[in-house]
Structure formats: structure tokens, C-alpha cells
N, C-alpha and C. Protein backbone atom coordinates (compact mmCIF):
# COMPACT_ATOMS: atom_id res chain seq x y z
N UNK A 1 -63.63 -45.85 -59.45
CA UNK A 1 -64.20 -46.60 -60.56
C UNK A 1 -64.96 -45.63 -61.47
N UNK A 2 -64.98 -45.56 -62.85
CA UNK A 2 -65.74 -45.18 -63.59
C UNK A 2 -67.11 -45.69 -63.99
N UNK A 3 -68.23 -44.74 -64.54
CA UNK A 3 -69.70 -45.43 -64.86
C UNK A 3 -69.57 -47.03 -65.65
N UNK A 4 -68.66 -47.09 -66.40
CA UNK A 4 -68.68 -48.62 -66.77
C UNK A 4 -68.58 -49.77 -65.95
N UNK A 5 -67.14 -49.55 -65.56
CA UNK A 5 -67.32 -50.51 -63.65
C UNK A 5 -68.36 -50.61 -62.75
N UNK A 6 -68.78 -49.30 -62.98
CA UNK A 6 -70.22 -49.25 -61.70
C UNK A 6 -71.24 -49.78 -62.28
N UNK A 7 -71.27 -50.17 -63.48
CA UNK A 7 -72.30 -50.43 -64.46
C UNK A 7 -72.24 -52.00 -64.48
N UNK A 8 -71.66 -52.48 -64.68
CA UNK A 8 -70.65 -54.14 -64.57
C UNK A 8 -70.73 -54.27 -63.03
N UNK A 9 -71.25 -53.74 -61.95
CA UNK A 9 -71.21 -54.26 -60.93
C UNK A 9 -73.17 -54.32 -60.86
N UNK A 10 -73.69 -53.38 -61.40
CA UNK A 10 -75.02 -53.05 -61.69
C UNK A 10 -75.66 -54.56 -62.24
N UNK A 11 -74.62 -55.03 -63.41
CA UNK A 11 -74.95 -55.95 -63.92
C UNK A 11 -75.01 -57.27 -63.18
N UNK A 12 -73.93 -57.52 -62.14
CA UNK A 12 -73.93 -58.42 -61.26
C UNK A 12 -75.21 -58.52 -60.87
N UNK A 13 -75.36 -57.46 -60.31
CA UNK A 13 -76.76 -57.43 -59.33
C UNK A 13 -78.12 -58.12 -60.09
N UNK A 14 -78.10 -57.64 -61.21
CA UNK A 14 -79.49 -58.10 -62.15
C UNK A 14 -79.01 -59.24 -62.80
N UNK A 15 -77.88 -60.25 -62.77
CA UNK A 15 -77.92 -61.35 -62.67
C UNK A 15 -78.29 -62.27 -61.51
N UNK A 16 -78.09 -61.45 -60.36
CA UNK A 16 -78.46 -62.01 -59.15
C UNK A 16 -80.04 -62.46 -59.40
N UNK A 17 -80.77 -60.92 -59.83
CA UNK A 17 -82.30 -61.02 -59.43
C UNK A 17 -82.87 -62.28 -60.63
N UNK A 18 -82.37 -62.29 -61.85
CA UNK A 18 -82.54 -63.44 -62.79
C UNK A 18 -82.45 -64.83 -62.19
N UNK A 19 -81.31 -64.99 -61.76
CA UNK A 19 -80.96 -66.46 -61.06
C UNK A 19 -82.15 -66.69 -59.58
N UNK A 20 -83.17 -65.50 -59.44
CA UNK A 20 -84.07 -65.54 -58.67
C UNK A 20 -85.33 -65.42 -58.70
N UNK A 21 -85.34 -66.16 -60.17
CA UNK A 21 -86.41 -65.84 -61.17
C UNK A 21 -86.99 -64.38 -61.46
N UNK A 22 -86.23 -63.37 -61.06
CA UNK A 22 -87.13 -61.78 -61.10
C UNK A 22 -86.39 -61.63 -62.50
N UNK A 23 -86.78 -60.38 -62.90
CA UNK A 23 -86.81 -59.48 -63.97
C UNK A 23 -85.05 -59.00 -63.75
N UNK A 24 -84.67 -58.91 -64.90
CA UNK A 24 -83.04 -58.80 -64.04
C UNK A 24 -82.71 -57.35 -64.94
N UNK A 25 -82.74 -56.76 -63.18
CA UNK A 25 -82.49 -55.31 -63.08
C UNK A 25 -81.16 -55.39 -61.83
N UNK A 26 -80.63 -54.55 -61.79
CA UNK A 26 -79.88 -54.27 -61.13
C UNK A 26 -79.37 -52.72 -60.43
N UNK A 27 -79.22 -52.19 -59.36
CA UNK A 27 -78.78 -50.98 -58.96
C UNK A 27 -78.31 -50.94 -57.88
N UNK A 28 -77.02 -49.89 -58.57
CA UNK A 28 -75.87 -49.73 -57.35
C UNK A 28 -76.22 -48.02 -56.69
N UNK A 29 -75.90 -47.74 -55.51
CA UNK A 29 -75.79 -46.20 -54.95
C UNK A 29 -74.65 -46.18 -54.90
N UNK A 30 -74.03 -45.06 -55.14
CA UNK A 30 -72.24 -44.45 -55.28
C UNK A 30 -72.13 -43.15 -54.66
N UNK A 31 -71.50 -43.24 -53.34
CA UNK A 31 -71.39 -41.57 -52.38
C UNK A 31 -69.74 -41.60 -52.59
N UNK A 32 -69.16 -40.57 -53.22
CA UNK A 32 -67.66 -40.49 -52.94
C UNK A 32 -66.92 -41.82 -53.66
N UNK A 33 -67.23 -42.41 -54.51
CA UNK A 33 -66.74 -43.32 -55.50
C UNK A 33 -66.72 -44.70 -54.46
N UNK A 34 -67.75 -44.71 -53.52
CA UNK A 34 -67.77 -46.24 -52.60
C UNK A 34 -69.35 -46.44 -53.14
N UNK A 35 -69.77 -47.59 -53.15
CA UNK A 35 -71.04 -48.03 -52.83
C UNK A 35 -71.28 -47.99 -51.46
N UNK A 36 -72.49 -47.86 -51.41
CA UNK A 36 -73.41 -47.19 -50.01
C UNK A 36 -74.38 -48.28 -49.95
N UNK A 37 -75.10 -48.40 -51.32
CA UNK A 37 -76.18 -49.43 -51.31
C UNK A 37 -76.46 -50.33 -52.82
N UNK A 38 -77.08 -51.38 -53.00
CA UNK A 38 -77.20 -52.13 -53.47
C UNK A 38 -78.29 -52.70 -53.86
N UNK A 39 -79.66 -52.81 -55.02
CA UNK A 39 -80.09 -53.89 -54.95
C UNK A 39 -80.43 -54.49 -56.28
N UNK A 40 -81.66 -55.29 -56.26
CA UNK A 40 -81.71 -55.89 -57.41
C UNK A 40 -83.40 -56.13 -57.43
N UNK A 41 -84.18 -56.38 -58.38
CA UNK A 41 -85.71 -56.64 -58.51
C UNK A 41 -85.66 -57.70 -57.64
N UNK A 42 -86.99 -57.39 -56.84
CA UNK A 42 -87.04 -58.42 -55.49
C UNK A 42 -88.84 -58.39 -55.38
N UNK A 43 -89.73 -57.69 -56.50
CA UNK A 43 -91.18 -57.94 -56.33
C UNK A 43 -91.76 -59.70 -56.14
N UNK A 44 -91.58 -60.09 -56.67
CA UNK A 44 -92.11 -61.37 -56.87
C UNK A 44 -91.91 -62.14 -55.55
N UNK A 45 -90.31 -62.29 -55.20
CA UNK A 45 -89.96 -63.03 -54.06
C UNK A 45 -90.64 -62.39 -52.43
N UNK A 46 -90.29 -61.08 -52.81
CA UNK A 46 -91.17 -60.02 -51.59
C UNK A 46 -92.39 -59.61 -51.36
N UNK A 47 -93.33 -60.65 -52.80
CA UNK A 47 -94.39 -60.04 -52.73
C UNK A 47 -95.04 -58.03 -52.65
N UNK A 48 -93.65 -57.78 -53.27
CA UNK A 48 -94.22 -56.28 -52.64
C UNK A 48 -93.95 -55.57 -54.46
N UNK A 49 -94.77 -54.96 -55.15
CA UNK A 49 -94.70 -54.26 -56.26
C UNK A 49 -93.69 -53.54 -56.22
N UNK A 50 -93.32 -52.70 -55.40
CA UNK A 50 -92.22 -51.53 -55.31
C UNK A 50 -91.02 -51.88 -55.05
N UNK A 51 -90.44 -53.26 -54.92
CA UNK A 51 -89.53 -53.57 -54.67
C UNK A 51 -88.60 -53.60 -55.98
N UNK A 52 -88.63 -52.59 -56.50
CA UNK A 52 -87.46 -52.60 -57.61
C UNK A 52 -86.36 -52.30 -57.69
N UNK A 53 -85.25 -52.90 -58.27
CA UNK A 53 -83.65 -52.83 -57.61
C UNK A 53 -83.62 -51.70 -57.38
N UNK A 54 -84.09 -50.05 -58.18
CA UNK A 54 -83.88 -48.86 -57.40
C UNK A 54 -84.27 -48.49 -56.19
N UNK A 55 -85.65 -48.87 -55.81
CA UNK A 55 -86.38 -48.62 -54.44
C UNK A 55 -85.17 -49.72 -53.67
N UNK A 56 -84.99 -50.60 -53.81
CA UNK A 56 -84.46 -51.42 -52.68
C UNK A 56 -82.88 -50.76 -52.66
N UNK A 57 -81.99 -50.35 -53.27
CA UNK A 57 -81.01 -49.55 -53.14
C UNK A 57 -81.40 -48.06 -52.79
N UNK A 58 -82.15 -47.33 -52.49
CA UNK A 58 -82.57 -46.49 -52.37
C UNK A 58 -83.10 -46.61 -50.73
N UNK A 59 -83.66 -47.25 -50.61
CA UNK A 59 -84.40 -48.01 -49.25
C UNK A 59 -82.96 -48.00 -48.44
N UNK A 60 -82.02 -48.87 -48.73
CA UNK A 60 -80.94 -49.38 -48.28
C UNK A 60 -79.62 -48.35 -47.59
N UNK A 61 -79.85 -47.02 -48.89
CA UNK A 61 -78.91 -46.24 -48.73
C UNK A 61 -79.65 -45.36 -47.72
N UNK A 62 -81.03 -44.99 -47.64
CA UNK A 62 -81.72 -44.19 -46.49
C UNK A 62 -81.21 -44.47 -44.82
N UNK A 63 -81.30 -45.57 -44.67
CA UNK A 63 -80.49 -46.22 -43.70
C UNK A 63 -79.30 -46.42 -43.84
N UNK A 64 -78.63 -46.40 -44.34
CA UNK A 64 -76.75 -46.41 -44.41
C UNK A 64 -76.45 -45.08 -43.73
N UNK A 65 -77.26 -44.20 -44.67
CA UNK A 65 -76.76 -42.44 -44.48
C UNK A 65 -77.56 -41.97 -43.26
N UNK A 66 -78.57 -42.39 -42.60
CA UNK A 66 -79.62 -42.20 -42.08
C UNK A 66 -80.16 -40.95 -42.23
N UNK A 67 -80.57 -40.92 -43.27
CA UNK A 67 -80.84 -39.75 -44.04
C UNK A 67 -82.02 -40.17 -45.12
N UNK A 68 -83.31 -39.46 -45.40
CA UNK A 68 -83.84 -39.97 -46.88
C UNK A 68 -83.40 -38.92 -48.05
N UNK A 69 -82.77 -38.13 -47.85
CA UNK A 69 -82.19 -36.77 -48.69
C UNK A 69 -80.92 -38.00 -48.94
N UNK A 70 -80.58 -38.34 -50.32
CA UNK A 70 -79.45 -39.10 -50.79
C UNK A 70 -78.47 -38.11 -51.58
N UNK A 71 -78.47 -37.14 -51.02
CA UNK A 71 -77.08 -36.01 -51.43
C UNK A 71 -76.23 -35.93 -52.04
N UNK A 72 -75.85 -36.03 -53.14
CA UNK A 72 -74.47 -36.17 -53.99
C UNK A 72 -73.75 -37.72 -54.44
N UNK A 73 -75.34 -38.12 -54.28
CA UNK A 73 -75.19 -39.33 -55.01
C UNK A 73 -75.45 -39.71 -56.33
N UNK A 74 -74.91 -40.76 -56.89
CA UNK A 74 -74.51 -41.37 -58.37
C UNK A 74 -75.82 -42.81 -58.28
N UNK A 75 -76.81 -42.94 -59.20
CA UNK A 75 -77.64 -44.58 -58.84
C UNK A 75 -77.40 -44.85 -60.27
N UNK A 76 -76.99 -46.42 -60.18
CA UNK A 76 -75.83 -46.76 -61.54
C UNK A 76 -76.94 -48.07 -61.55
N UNK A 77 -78.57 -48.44 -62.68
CA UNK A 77 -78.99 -48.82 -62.63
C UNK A 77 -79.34 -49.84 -64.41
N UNK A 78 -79.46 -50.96 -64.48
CA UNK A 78 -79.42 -51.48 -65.83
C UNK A 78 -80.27 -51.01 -67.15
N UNK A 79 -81.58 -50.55 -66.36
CA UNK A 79 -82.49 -50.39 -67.12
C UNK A 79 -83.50 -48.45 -66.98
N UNK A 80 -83.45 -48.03 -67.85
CA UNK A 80 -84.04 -46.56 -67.45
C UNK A 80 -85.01 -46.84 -66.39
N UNK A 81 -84.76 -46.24 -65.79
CA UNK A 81 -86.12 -46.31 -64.39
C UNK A 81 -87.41 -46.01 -64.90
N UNK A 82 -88.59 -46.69 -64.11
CA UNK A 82 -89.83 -46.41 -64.20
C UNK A 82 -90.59 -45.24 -63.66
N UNK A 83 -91.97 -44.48 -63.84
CA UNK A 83 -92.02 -43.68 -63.20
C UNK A 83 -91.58 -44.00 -61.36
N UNK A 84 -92.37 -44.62 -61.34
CA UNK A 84 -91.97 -45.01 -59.55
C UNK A 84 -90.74 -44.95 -59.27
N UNK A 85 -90.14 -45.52 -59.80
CA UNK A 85 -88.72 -45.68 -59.54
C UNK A 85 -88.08 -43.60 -59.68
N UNK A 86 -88.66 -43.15 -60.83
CA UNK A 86 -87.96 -41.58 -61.40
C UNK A 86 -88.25 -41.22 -60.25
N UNK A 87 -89.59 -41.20 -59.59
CA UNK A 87 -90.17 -40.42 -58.95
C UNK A 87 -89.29 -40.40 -57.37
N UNK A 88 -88.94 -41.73 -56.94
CA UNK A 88 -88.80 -42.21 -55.78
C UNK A 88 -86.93 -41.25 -55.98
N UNK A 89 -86.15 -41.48 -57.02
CA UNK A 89 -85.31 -40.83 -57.40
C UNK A 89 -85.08 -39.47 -57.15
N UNK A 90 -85.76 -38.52 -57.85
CA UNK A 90 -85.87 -37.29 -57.33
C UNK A 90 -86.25 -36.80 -56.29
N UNK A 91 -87.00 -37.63 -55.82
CA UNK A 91 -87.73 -37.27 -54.22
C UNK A 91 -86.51 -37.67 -53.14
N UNK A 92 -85.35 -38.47 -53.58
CA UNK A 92 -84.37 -38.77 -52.81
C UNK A 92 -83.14 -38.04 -53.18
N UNK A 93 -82.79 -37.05 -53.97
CA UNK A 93 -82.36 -35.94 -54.26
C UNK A 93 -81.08 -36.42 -54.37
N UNK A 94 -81.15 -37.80 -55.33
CA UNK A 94 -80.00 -38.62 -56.23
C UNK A 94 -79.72 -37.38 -56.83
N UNK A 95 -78.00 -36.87 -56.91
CA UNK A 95 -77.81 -36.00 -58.23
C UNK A 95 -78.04 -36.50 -59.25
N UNK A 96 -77.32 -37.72 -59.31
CA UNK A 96 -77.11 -38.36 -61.01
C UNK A 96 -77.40 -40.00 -61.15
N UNK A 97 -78.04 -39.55 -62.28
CA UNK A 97 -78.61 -41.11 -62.41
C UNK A 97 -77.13 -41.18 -64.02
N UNK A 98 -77.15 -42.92 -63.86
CA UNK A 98 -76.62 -43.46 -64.86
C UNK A 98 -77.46 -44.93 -65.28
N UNK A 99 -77.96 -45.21 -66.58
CA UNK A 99 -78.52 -46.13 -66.82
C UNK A 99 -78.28 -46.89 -68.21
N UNK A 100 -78.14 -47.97 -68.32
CA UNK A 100 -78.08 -49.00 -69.02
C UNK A 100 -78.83 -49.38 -70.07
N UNK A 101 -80.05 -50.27 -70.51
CA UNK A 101 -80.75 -50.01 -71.38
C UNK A 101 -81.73 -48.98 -71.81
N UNK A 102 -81.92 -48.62 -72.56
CA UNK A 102 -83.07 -47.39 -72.80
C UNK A 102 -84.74 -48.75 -73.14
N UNK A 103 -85.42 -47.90 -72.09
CA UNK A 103 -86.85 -48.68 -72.08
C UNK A 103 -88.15 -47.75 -72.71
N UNK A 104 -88.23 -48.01 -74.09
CA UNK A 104 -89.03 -47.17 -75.12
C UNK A 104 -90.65 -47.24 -74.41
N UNK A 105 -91.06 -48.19 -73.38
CA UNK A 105 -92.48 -48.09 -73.58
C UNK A 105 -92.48 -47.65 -72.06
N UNK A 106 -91.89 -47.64 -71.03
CA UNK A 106 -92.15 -47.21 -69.74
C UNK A 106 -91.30 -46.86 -69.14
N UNK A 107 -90.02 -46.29 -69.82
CA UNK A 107 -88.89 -45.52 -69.08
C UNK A 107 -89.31 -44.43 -68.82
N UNK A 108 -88.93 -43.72 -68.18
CA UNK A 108 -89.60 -42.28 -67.01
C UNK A 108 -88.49 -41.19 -67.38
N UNK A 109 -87.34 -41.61 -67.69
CA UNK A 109 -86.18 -40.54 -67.91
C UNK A 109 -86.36 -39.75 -69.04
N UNK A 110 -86.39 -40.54 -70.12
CA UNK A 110 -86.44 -39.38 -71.32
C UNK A 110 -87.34 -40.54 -72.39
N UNK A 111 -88.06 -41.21 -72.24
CA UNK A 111 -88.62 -42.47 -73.33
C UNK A 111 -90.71 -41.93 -73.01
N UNK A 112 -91.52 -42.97 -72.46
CA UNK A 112 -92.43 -42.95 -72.39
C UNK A 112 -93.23 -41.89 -71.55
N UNK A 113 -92.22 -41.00 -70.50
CA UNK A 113 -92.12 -40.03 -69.76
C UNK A 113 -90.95 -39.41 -69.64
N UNK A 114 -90.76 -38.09 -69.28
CA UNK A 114 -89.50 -37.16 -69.37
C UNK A 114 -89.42 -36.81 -67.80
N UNK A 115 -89.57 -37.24 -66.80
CA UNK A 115 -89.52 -36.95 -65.65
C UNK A 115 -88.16 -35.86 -65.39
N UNK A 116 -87.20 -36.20 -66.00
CA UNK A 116 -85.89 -35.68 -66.00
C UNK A 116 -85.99 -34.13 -65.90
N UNK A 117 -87.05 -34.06 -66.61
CA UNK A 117 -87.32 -32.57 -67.42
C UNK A 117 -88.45 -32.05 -66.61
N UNK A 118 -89.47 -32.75 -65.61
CA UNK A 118 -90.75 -32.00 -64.94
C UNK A 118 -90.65 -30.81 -64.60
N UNK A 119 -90.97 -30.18 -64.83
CA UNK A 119 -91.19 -28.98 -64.14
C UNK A 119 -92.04 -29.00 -62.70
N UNK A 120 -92.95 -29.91 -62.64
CA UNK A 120 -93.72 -29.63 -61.00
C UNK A 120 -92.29 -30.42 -59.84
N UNK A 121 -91.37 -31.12 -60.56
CA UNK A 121 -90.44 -31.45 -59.69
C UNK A 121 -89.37 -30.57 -59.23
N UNK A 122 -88.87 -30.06 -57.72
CA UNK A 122 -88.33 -28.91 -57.46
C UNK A 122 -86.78 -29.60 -57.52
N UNK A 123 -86.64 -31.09 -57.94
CA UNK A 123 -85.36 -31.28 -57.91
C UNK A 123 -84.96 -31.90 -59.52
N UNK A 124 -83.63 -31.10 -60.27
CA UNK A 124 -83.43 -32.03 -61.54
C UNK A 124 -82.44 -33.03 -61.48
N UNK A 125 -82.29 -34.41 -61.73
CA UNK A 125 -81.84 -35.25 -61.91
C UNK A 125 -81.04 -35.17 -62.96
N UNK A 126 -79.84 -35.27 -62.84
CA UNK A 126 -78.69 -35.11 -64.16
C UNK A 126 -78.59 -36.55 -64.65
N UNK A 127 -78.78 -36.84 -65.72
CA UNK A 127 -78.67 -38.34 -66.43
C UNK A 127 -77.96 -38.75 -67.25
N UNK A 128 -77.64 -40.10 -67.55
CA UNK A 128 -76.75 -40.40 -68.39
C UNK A 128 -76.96 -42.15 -69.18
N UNK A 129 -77.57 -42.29 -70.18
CA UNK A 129 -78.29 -43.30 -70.71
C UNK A 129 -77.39 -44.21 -71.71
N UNK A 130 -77.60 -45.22 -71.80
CA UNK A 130 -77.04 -45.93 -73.11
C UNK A 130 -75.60 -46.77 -72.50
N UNK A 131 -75.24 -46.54 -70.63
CA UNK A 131 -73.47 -47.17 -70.59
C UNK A 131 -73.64 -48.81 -70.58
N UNK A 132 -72.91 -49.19 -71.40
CA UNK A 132 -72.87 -50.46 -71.65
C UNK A 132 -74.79 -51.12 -71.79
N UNK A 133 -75.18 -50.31 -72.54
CA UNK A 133 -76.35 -50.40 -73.50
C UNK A 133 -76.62 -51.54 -73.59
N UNK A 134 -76.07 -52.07 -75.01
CA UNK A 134 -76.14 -53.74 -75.37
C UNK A 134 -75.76 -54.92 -74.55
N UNK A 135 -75.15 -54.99 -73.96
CA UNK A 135 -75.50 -56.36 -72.66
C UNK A 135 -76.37 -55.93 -71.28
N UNK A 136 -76.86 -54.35 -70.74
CA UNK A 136 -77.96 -54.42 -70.36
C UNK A 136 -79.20 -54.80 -71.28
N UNK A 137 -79.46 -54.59 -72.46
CA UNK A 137 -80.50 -54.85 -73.01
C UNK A 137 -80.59 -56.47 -73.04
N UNK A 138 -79.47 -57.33 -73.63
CA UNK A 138 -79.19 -58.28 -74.13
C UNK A 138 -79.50 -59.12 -72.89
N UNK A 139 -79.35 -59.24 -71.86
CA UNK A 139 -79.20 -59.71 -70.48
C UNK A 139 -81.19 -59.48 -70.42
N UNK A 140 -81.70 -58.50 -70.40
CA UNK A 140 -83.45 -58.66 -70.40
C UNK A 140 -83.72 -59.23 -71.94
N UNK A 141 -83.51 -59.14 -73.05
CA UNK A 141 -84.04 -59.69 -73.69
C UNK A 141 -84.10 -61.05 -74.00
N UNK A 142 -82.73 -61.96 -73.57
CA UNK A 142 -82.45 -62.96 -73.22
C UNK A 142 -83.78 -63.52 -72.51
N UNK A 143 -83.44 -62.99 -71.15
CA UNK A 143 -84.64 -63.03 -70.54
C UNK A 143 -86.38 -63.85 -70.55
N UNK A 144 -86.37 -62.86 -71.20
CA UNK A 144 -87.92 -62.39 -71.77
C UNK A 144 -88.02 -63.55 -72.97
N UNK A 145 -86.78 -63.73 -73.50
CA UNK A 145 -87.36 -64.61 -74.75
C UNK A 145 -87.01 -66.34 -74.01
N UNK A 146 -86.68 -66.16 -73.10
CA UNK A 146 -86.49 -68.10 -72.16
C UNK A 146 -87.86 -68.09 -71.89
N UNK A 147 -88.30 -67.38 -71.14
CA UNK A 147 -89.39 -66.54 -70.54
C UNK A 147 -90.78 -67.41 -71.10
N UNK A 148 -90.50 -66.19 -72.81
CA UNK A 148 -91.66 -67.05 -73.31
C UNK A 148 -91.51 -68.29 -74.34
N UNK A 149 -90.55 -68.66 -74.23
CA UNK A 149 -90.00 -70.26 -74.93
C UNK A 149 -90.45 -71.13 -73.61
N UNK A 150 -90.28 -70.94 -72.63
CA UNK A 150 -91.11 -71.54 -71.68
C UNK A 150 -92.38 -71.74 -71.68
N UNK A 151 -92.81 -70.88 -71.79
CA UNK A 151 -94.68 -70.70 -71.74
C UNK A 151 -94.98 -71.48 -72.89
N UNK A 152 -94.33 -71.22 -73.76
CA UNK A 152 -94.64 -71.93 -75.38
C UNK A 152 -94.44 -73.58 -74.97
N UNK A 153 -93.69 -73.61 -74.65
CA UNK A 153 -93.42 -75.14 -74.29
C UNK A 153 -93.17 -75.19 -72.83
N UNK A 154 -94.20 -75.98 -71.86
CA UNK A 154 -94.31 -75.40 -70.19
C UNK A 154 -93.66 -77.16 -69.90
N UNK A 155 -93.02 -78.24 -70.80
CA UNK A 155 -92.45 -79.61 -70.30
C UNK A 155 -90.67 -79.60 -70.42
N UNK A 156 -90.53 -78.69 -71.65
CA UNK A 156 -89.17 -78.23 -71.08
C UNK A 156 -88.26 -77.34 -70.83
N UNK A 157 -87.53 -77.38 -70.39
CA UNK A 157 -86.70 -76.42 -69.77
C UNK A 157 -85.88 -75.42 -70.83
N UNK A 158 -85.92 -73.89 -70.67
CA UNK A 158 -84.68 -73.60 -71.57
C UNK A 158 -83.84 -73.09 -71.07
């Protein structure tokens, strides 16, 4: 499969976490053109902050490989990762990230932080931003605007 397919399966996933009231993110792990691991934003339901579709595919693939070194892997995720998320990334020695919307106020890759580029980090992350762009964006902004058409009006439904 190519980054678009893997990207469209990415997307599955962060429809999943939407239809579960979360923030709809999505991320796939790719070893050797198979998925390894899988997840999707799961804070809210898990009560746990760090549960973001990268940590939980990341989490997932540690145990698949039984390994926390993620080696010559591809993380095919909707939205530019956050620092936590960059950080948890490089520290898991993902080769290549691929990502979906570009996030101007708290993306970690190359937007609100350049993590990509750290220098105190001894590992570089090869990246690739913008695949299938407009329906990751479109899919959170959707979102966000039910979101607050809700709040605006809390009797009905949108």
C-alpha cells in the first residue's frame, strides 16, 4: 500500500475515535508494508491525557515487536503530532512519520515546534506532511464546529 491508503486507513481510525465522542485522530504503525499497530484518541474514554492515537499505536506496536526501539517503521497519523506525541516518536526510533493535517498552533513537526529538526534529539525523524490534507483537516474541523453548534445550542442535536 502506498502513504495514501495508509492514510485512508488512518482516517478510519479517527472516525472511530469521533463516533466515540474523542477528538478524531487517527494512527496506523507500518513494519514491511503490514500494520503492526493501530490506534485512535482514547483520552477522554481512558481518562488518561496521553492516550493519543500515536501513544496508543505506539504503546501497541511496543508489544507486538516486543521491543520499545520501533525500527524501520512508517506512523501514518491524521493530524501533525503534538510535542508528546513528537517526543514519544523519536524516543521510539519511528524512521518516518507521515501526517495528514498540518496543526499551526501545536504541531511539534515543523508548525508551533520543529522537533523534526532538534538538535538535543540523537534520533531524526524523516517526515512527510500535507497526504490527503483536506479531508484530514475537514474531518476535525467538521468536528469542532458540531462541537461548538452544540454548546451554542445544548437542546439540540447536530
Amino acid at each position: 500500500m502506498n502513504d495514501d491508503e495508509w492514510m485512508r486507513h488512518a482516517i478510519r481510525l479517527a472516525q472511530r475515535a469521533e463516533d466515540q465522542g474523542e477528538v478524531p485522530v487517527g494512527a496506523v504503525l507500518v513494519l514491511g508494508n503490514r500494520c503492526i499497530a493501530e490506534g485512535w484518541n482514547q483520552p477522554i474514554q481512558t481518562n488518561d491525557p496521553t492516550a493519543h492515537a500515536e501513544i496508543v499505536a505506539l504503546r501497541k506496536a511496543g508489544q507486538v515487536l516486543d521491543n520499545y526501539r520501533l525500527i524501520d517503521t512508517t506512523l501514518y497519523v491524521t493530524l501533525e503530532p503534538c510535542v508528546m506525541c513528537m517526543g514519544a516518536i523519536a524516543h521510539a526510533r519511528v524512521r518516518r512519520l507521515v501526517f495528514g493535517a498540518y496543526d499551526p498552533k501545536r504541531g511539534a513537526v515543523c508548525h508551533a515546534l520543529q522537533l523534526s529538526d532538534a538538535e538535543f534529539l540523537n534520533h531524526k525523524v524523516e517526515w512527510t506532511g500535507g497526504v490527503l490534507q483536506t479531508v484530514c483537516a475537514d474531518l476535525l474541523g467538521d468536528f469542532f464546529k458540531a462541537r461548538r453548534e452544540r454548546s451554542r445550542n445544548p437542546g439540540r442535536s447536530a
